[in-house]
PDB file of N, CA and C in Angstrom:
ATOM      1  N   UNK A   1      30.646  -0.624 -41.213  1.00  0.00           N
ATOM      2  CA  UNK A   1      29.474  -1.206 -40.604  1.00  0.00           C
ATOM      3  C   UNK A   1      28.731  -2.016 -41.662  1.00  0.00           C
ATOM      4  N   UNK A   2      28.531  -3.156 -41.462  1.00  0.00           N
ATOM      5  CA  UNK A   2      27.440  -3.648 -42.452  1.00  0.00           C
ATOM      6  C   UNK A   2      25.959  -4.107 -42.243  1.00  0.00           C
ATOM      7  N   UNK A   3      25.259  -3.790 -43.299  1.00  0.00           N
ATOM      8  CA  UNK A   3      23.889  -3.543 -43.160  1.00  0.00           C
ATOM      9  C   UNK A   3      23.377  -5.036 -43.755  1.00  0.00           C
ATOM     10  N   UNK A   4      22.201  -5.799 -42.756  1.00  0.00           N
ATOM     11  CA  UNK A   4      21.335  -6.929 -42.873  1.00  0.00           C
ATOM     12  C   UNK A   4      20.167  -6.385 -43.173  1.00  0.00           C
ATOM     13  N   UNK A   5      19.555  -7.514 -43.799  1.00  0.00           N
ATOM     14  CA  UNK A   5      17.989  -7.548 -44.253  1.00  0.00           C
ATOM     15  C   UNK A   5      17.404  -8.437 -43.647  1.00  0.00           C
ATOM     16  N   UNK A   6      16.511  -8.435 -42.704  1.00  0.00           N
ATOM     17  CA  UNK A   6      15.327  -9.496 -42.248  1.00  0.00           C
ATOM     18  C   UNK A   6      14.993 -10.291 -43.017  1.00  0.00           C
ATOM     19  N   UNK A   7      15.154 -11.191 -43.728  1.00  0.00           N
ATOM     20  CA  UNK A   7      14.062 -11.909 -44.768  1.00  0.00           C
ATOM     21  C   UNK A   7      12.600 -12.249 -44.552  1.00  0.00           C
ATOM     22  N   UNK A   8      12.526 -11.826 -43.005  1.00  0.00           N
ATOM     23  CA  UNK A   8      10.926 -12.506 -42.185  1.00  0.00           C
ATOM     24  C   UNK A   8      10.576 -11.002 -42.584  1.00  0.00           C
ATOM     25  N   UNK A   9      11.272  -9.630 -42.654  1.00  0.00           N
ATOM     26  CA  UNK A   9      10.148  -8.539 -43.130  1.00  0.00           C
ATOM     27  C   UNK A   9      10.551  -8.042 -44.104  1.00  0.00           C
ATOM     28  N   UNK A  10      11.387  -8.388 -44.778  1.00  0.00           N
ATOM     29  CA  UNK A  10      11.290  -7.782 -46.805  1.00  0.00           C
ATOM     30  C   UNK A  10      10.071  -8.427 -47.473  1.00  0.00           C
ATOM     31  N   UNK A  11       9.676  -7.064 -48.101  1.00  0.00           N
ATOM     32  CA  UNK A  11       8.945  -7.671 -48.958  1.00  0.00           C
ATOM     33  C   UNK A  11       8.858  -7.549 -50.188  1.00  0.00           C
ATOM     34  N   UNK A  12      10.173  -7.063 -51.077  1.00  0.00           N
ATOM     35  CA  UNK A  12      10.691  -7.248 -51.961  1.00  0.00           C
ATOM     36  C   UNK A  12      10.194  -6.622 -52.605  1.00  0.00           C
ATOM     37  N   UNK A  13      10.145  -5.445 -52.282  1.00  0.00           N
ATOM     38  CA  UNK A  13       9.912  -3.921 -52.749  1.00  0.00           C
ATOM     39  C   UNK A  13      10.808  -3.670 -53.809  1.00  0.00           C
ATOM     40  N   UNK A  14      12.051  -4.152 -53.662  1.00  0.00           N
ATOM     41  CA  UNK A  14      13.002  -3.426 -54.328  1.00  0.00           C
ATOM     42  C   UNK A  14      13.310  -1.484 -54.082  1.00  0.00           C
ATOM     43  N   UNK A  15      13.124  -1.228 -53.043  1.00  0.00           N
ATOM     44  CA  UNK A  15      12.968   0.357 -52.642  1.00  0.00           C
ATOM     45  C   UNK A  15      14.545   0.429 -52.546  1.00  0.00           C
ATOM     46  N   UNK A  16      15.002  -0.201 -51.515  1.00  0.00           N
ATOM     47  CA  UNK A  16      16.695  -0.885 -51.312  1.00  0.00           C
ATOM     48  C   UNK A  16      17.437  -0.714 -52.421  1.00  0.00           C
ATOM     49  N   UNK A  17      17.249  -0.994 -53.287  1.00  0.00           N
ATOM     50  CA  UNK A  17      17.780  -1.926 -54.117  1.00  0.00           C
ATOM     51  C   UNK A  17      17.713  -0.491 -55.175  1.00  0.00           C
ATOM     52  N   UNK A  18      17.066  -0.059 -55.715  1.00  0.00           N
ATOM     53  CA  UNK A  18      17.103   1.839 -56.179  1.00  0.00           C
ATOM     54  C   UNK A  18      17.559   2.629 -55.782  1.00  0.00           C
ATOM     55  N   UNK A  19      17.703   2.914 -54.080  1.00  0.00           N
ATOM     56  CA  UNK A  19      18.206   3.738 -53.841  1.00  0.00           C
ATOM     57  C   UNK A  19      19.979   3.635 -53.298  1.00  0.00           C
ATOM     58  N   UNK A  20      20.684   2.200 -53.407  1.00  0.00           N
ATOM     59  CA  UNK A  20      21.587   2.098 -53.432  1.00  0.00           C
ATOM     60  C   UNK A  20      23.254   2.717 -54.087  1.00  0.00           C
ATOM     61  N   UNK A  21      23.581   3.432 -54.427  1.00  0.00           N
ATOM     62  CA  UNK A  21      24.534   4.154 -55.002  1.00  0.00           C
ATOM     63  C   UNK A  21      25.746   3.394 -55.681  1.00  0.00           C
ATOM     64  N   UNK A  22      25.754   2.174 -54.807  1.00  0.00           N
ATOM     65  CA  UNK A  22      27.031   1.283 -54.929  1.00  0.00           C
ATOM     66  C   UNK A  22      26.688   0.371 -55.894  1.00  0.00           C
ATOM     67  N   UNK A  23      25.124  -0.325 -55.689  1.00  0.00           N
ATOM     68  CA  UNK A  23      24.895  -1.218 -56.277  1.00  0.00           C
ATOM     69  C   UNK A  23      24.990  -2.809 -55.796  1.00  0.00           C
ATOM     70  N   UNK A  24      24.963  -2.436 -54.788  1.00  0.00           N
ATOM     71  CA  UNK A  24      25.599  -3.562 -53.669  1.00  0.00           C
ATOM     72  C   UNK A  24      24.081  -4.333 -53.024  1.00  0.00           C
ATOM     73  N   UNK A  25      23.005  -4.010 -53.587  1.00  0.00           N
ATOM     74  CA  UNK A  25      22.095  -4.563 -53.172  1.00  0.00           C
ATOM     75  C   UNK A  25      21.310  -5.219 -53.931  1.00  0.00           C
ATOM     76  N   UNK A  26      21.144  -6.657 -54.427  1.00  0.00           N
ATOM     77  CA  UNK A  26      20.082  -7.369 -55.290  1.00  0.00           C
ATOM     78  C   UNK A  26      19.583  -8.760 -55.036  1.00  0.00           C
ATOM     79  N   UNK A  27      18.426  -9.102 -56.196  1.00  0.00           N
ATOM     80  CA  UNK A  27      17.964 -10.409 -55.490  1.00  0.00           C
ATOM     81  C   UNK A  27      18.559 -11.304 -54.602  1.00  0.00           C
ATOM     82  N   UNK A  28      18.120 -12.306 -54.037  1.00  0.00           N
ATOM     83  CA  UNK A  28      18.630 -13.361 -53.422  1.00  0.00           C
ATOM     84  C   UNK A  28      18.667 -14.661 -54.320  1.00  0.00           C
ATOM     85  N   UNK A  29      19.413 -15.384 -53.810  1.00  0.00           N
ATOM     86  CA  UNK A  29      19.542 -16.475 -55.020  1.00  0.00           C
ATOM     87  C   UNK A  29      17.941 -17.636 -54.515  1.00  0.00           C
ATOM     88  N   UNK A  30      16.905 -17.238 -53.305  1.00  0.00           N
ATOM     89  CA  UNK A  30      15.880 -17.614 -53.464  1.00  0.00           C
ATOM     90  C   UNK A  30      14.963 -16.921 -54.374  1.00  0.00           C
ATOM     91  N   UNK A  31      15.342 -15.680 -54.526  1.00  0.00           N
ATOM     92  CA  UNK A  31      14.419 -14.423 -55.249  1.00  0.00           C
ATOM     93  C   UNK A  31      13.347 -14.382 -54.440  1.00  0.00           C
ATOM     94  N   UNK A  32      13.222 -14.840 -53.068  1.00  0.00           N
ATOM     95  CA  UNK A  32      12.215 -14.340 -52.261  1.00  0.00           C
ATOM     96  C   UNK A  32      12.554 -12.702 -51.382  1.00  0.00           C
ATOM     97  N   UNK A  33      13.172 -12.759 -51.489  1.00  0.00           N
ATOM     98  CA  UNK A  33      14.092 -11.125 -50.996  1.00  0.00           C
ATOM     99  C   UNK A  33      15.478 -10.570 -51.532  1.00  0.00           C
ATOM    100  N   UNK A  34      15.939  -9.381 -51.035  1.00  0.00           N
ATOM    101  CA  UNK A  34      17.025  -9.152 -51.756  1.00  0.00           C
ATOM    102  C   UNK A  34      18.184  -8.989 -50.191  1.00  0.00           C
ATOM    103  N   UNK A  35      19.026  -9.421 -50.515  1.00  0.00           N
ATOM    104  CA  UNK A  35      20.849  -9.594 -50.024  1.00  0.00           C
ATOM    105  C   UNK A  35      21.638  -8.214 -50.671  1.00  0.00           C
ATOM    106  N   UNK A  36      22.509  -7.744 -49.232  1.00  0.00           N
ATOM    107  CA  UNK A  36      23.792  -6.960 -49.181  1.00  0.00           C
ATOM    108  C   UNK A  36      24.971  -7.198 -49.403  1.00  0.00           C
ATOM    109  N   UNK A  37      25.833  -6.787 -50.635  1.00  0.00           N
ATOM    110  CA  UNK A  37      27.058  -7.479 -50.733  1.00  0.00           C
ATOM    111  C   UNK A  37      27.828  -6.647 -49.857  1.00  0.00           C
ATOM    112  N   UNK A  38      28.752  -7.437 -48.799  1.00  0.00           N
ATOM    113  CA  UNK A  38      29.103  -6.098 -47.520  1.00  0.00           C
ATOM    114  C   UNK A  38      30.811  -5.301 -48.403  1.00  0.00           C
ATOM    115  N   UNK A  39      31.089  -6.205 -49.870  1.00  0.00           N
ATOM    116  CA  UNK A  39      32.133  -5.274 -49.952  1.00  0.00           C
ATOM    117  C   UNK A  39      31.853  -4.475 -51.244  1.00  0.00           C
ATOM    118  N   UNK A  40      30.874  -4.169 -51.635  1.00  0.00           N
ATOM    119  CA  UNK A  40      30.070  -3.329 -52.609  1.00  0.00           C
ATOM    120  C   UNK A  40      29.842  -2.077 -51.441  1.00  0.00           C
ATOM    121  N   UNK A  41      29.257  -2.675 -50.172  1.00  0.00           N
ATOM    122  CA  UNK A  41      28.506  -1.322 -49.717  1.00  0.00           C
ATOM    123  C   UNK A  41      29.595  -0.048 -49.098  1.00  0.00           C
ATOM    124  N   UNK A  42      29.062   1.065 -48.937  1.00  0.00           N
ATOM    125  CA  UNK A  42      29.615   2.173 -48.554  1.00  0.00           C
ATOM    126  C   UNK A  42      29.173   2.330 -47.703  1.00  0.00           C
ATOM    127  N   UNK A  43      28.355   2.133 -46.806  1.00  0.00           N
ATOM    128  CA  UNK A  43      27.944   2.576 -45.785  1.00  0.00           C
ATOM    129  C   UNK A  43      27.155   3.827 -45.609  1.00  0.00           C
ATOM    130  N   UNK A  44      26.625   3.776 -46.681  1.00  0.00           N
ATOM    131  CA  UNK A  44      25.731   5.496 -46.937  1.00  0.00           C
ATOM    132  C   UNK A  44      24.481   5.465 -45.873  1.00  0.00           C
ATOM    133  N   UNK A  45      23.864   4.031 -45.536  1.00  0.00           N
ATOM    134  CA  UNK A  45      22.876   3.892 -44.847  1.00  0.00           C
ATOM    135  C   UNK A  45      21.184   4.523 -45.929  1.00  0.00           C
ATOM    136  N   UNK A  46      21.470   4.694 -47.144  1.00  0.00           N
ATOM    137  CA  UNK A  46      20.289   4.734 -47.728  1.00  0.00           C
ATOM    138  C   UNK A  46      19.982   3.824 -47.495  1.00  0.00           C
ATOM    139  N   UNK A  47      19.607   2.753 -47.986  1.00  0.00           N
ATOM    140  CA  UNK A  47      19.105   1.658 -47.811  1.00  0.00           C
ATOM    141  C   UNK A  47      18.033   1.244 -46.602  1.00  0.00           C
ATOM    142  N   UNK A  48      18.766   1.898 -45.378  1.00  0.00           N
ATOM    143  CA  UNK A  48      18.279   1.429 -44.071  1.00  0.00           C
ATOM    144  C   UNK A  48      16.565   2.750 -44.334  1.00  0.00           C
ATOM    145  N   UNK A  49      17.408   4.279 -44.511  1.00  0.00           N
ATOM    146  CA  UNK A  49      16.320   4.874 -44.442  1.00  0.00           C
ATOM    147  C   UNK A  49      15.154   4.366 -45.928  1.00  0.00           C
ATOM    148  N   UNK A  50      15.860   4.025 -46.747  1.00  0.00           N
ATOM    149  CA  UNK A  50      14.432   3.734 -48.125  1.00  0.00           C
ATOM    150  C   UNK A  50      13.433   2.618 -47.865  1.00  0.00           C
ATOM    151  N   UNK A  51      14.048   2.031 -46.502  1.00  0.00           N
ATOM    152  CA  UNK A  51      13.311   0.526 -46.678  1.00  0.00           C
ATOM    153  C   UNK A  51      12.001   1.189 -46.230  1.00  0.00           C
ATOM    154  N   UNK A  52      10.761   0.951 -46.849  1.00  0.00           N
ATOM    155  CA  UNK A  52       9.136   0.948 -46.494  1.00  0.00           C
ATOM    156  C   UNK A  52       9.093  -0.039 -45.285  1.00  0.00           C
ATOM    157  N   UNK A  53       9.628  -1.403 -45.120  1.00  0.00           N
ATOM    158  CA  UNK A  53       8.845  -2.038 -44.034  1.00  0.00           C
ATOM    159  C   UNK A  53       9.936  -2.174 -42.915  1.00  0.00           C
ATOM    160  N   UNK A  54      11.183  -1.341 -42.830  1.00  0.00           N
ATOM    161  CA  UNK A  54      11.844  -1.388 -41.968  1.00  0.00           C
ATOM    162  C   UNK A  54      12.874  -2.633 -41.965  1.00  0.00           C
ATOM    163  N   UNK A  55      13.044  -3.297 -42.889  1.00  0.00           N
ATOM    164  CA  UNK A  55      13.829  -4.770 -42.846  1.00  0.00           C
ATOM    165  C   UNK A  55      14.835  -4.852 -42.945  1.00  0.00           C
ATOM    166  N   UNK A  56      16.248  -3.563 -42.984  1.00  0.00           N
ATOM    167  CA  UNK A  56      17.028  -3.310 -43.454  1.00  0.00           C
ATOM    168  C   UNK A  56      18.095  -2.613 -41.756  1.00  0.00           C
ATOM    169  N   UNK A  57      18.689  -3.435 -40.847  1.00  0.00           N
ATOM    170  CA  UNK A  57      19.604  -2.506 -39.658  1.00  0.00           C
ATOM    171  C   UNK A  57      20.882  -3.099 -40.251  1.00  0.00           C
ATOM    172  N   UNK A  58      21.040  -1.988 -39.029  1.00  0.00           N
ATOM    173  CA  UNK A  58      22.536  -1.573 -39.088  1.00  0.00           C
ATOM    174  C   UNK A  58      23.221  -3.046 -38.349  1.00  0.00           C
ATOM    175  N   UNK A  59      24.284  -3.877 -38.683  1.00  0.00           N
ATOM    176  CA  UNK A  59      25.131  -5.161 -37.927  1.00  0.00           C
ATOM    177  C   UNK A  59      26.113  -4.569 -37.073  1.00  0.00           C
ATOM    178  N   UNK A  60      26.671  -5.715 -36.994  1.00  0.00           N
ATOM    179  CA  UNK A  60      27.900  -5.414 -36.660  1.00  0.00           C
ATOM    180  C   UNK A  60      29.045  -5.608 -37.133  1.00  0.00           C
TER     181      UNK A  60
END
């Protein structure tokens, strides 16, 4: 399953981005938010639960 970030509700907390295991989560090459690399991720779904403003579902 791979996991998206809203860019209209990150707010670049970096919360994501700590609690990642894989490491599969960092800036964007705007550095206005941070991007999922989908073959870094594991699918642990931290991410989805660490996000503070919710900006982080599940794709398809």
């Amino acid at each position: 399953m791979a996991y998206i970030i809203e860019a209209d509700s990150c707010t670049a907390c970096a919360a994501c981005a700590d609690v990642c295991p894989s490491g599969a989560i960092s800036v964007a090459k705007s550095g206005a938010n941070y991007v999922i690399d989908a073959e870094k991720c594991v699918d642990c779904a931290a991410c989805e639960s660490g996000c503070p403003s919710g900006a982080i579902k599940a794709g398809a």
